[in-house]
C-alpha atoms as a PDB file:
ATOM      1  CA  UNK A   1      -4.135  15.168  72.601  1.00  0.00           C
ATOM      2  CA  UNK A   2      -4.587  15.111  69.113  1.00  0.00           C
ATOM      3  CA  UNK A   3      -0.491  15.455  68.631  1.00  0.00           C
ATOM      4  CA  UNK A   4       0.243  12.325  70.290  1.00  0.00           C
ATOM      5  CA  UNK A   5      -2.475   9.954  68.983  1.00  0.00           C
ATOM      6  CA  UNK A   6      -1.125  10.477  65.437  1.00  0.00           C
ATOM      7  CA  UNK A   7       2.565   9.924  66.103  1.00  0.00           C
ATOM      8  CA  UNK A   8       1.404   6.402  67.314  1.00  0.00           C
ATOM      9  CA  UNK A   9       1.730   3.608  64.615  1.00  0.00           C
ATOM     10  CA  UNK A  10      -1.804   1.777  64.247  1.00  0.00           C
ATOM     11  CA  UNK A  11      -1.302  -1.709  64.472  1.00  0.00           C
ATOM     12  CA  UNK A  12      -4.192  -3.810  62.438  1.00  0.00           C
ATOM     13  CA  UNK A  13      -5.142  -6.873  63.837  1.00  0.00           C
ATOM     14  CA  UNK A  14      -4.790 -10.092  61.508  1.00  0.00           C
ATOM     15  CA  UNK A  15      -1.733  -9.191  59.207  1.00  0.00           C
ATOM     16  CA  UNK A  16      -1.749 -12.278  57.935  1.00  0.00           C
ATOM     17  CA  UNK A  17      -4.443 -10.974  55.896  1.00  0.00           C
ATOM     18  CA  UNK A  18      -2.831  -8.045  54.778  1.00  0.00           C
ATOM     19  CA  UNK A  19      -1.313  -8.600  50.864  1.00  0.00           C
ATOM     20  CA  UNK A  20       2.201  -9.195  50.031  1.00  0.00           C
ATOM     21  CA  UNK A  21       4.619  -6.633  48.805  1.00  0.00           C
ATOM     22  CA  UNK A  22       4.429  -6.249  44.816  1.00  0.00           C
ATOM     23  CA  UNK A  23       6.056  -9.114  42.674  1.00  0.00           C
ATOM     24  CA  UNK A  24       8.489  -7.615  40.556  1.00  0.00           C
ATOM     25  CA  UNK A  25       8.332  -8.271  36.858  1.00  0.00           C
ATOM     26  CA  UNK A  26      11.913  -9.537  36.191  1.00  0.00           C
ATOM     27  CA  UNK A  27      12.603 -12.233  35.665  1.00  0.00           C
ATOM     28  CA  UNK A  28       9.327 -13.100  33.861  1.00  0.00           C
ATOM     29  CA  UNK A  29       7.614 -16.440  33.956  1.00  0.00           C
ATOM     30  CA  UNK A  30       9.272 -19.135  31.725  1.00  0.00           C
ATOM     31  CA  UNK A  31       6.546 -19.160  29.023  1.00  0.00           C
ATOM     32  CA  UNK A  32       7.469 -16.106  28.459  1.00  0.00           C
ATOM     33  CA  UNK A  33      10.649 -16.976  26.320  1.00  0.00           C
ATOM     34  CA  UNK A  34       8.465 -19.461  24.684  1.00  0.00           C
ATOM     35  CA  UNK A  35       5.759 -17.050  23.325  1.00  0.00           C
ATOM     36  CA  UNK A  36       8.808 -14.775  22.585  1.00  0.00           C
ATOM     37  CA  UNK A  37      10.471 -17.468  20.712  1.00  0.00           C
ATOM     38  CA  UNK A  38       7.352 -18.222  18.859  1.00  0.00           C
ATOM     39  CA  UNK A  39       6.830 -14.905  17.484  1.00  0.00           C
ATOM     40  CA  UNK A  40      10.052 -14.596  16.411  1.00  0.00           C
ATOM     41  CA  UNK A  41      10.392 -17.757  14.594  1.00  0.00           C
ATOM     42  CA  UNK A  42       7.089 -16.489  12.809  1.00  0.00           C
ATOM     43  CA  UNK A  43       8.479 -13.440  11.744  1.00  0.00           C
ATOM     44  CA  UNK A  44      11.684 -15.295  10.466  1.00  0.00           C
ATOM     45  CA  UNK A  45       9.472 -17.452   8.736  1.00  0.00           C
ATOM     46  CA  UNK A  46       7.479 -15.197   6.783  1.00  0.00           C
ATOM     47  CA  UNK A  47      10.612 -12.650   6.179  1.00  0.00           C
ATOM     48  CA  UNK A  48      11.793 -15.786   4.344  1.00  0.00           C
ATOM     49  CA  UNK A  49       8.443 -16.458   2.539  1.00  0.00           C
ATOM     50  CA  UNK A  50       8.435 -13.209   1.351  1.00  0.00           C
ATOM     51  CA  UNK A  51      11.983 -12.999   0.007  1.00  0.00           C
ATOM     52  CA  UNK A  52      11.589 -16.963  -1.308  1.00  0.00           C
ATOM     53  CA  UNK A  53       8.826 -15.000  -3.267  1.00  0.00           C
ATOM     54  CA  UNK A  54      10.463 -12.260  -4.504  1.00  0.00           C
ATOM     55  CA  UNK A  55      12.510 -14.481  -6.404  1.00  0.00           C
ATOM     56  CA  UNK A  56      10.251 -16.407  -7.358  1.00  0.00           C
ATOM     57  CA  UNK A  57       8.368 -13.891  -9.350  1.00  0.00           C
ATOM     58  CA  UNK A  58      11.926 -12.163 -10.418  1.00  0.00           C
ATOM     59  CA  UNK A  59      10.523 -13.846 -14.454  1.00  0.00           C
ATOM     60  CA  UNK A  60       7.795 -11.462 -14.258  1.00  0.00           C
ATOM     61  CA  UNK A  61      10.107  -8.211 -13.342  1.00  0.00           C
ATOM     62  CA  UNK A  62      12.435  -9.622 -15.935  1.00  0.00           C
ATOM     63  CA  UNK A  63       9.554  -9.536 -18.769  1.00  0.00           C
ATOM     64  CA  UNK A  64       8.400  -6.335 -17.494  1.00  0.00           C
ATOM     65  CA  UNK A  65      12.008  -4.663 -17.777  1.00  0.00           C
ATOM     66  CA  UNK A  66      11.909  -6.104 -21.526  1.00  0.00           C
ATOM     67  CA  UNK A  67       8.520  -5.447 -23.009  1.00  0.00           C
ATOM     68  CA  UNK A  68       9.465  -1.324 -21.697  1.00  0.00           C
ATOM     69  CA  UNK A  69      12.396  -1.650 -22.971  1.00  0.00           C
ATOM     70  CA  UNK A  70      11.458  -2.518 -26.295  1.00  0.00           C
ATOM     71  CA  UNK A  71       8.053  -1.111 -26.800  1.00  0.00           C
ATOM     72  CA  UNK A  72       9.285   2.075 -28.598  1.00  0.00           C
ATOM     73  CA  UNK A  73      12.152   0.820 -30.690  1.00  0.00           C
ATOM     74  CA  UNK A  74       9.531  -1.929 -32.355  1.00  0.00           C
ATOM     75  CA  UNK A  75       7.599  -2.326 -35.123  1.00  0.00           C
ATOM     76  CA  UNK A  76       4.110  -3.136 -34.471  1.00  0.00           C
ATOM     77  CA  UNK A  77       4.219  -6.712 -35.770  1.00  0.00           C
ATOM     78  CA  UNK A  78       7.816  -7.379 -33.532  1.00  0.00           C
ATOM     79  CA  UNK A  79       5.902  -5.528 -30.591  1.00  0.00           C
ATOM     80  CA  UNK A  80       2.839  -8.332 -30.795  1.00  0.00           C
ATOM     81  CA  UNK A  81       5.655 -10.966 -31.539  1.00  0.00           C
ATOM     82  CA  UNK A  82       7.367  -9.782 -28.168  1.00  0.00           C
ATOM     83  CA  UNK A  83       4.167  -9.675 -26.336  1.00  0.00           C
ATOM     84  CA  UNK A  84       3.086 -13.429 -27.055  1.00  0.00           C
ATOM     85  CA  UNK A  85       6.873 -14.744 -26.626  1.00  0.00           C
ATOM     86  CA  UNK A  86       6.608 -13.374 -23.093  1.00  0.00           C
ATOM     87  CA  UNK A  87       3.167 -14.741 -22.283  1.00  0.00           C
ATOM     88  CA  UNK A  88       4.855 -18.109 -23.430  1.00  0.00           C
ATOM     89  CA  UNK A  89       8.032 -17.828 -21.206  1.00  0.00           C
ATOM     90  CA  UNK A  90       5.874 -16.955 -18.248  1.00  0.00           C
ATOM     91  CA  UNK A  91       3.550 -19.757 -18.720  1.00  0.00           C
ATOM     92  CA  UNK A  92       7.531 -22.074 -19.054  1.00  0.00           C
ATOM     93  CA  UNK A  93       8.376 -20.262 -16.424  1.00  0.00           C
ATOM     94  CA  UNK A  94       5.650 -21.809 -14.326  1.00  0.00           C
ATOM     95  CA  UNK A  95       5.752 -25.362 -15.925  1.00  0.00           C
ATOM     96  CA  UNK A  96       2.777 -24.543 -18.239  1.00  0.00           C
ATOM     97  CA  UNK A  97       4.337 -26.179 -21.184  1.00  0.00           C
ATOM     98  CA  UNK A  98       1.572 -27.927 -22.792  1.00  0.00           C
ATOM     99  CA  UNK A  99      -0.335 -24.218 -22.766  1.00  0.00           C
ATOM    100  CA  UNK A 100       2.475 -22.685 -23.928  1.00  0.00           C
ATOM    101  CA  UNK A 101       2.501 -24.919 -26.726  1.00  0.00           C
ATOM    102  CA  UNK A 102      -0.862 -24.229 -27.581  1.00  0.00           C
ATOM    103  CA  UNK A 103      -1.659 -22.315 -30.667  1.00  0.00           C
ATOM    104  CA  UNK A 104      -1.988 -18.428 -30.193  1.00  0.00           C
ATOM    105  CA  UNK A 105      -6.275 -18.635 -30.308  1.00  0.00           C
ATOM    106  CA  UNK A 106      -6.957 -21.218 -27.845  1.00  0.00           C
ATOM    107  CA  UNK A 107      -3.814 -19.921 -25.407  1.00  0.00           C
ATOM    108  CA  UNK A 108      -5.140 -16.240 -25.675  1.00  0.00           C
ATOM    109  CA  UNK A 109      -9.410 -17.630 -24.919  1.00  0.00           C
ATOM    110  CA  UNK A 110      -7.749 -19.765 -21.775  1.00  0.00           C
ATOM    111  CA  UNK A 111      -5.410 -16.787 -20.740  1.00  0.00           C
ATOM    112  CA  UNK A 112      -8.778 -14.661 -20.949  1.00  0.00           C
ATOM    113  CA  UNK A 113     -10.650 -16.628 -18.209  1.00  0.00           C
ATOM    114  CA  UNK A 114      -7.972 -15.625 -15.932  1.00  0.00           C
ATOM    115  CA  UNK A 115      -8.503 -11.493 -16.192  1.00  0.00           C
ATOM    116  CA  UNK A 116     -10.767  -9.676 -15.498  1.00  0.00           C
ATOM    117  CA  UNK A 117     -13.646  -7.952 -17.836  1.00  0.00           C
ATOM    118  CA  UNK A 118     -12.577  -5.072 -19.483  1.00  0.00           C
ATOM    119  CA  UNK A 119      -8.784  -6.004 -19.714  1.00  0.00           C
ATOM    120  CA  UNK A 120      -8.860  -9.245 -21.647  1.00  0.00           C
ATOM    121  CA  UNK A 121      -6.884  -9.637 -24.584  1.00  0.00           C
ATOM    122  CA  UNK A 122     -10.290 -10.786 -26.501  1.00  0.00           C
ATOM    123  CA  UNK A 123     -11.609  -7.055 -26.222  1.00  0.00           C
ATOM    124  CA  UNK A 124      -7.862  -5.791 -27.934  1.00  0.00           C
ATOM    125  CA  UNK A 125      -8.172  -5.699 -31.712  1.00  0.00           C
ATOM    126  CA  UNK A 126      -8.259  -8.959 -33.629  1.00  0.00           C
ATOM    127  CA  UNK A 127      -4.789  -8.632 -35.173  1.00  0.00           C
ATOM    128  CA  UNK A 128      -3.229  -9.230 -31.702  1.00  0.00           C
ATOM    129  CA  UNK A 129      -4.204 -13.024 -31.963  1.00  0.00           C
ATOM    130  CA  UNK A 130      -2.800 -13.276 -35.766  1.00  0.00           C
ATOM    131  CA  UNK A 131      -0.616 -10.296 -35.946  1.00  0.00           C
ATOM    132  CA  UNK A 132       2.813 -11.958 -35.816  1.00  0.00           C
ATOM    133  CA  UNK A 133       1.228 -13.860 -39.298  1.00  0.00           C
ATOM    134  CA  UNK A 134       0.829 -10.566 -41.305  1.00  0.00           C
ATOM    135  CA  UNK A 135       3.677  -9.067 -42.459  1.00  0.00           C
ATOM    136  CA  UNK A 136       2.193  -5.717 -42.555  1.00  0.00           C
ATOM    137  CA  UNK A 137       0.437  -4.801 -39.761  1.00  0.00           C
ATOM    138  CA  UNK A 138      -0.903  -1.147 -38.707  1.00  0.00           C
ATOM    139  CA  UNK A 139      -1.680  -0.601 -35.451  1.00  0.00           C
ATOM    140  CA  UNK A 140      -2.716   3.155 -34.036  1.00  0.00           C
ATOM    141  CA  UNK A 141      -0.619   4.520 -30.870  1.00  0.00           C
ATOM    142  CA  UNK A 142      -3.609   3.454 -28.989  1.00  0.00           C
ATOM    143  CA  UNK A 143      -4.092   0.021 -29.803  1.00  0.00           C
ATOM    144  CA  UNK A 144      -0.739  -0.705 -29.754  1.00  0.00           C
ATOM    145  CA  UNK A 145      -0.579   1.083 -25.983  1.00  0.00           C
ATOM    146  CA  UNK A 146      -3.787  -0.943 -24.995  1.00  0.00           C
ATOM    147  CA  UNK A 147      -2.244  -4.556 -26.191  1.00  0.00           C
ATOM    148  CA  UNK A 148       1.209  -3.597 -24.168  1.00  0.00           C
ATOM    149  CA  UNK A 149      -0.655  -2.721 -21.310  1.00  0.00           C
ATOM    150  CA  UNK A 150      -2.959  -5.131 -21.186  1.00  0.00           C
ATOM    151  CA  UNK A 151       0.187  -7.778 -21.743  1.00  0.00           C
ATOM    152  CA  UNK A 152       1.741  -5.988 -18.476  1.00  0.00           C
ATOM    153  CA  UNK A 153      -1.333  -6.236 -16.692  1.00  0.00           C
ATOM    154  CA  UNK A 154      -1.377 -10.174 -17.837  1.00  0.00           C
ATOM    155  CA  UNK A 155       1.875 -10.301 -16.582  1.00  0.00           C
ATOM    156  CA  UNK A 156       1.946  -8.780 -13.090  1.00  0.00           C
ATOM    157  CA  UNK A 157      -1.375 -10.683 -11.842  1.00  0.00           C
ATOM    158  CA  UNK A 158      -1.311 -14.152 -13.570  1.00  0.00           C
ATOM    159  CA  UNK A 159      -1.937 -16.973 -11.695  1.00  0.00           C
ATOM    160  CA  UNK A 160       0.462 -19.592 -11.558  1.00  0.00           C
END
């Protein structure tokens, strides 16, 4: 008895009750293509942000390439020279022309606000700010490393 009551099918009463078969998936709704548009025009945009940058700040790689370039084959009055001119073409770079025309004290105290304690160009040695005005001018390896660093450093983070 037990053999023939489960071949029968059970019929439930009320199949209007019973849930649909699964909705498949494809093709999605059509808001779908909108959020999917949306995130891809946000990723083109900042792709092209960040390359619009890149050249942007292609001065500063420029000045970096230089000042290594050049920081063994100087003197250490040319070294300082090269260090202000590119603080000055940075500062042109950016449209900063009346502080780039500014004499070397007040343009070094207003670069200073900028960085931060510890690697401002105030806590170099003193002939940094009137070394391209002395025609002799001794520097040790370390001070000389400390104002080309701190002139990269000046140059990789300044503000436009």
């Amino acid at each position: 008895m037990a053999t023939s009551h489960m071949n029968q099918t059970l019929e439930l009463p009320h199949k209007a009750y019973l849930l649909p078969e699964a909705i498949p998936m494809w093709p999605p709704a059509w808001w779908t293509w909108l959020v999917l548009l949306a995130f891809i025009l946000f990723i083109g945009l900042m792709v092209f942000g960040l390359l619009r940058r890149h050249q942007k700040r292609g001065y500063r790689r420029e000045a970096l390439t230089q000042l290594n370039q050049a920081q063994m084959s100087l003197s250490n009055r040319d070294t300082i020279v090269l260090c202000h001119e590119l603080i000055r073409r940075c500062l042109i770079t950016e449209n900063k022309m009346d502080l780039a025309s500014q004499p070397a004290p007040k343009l070094i105290e207003h670069i200073d606000q900028q960085l931060k304690e510890g690697k401002r160009f105030a806590d170099l040695d003193p002939s940094f700010i009137d070394g391209p005005y002395r025609p002799h001018l001794e520097l040790s390896q370390a001070q000389r490393n400390a104002i080309i660093q701190t002139t990269q450093d000046w140059i990789r983070k300044h503000h436009a």
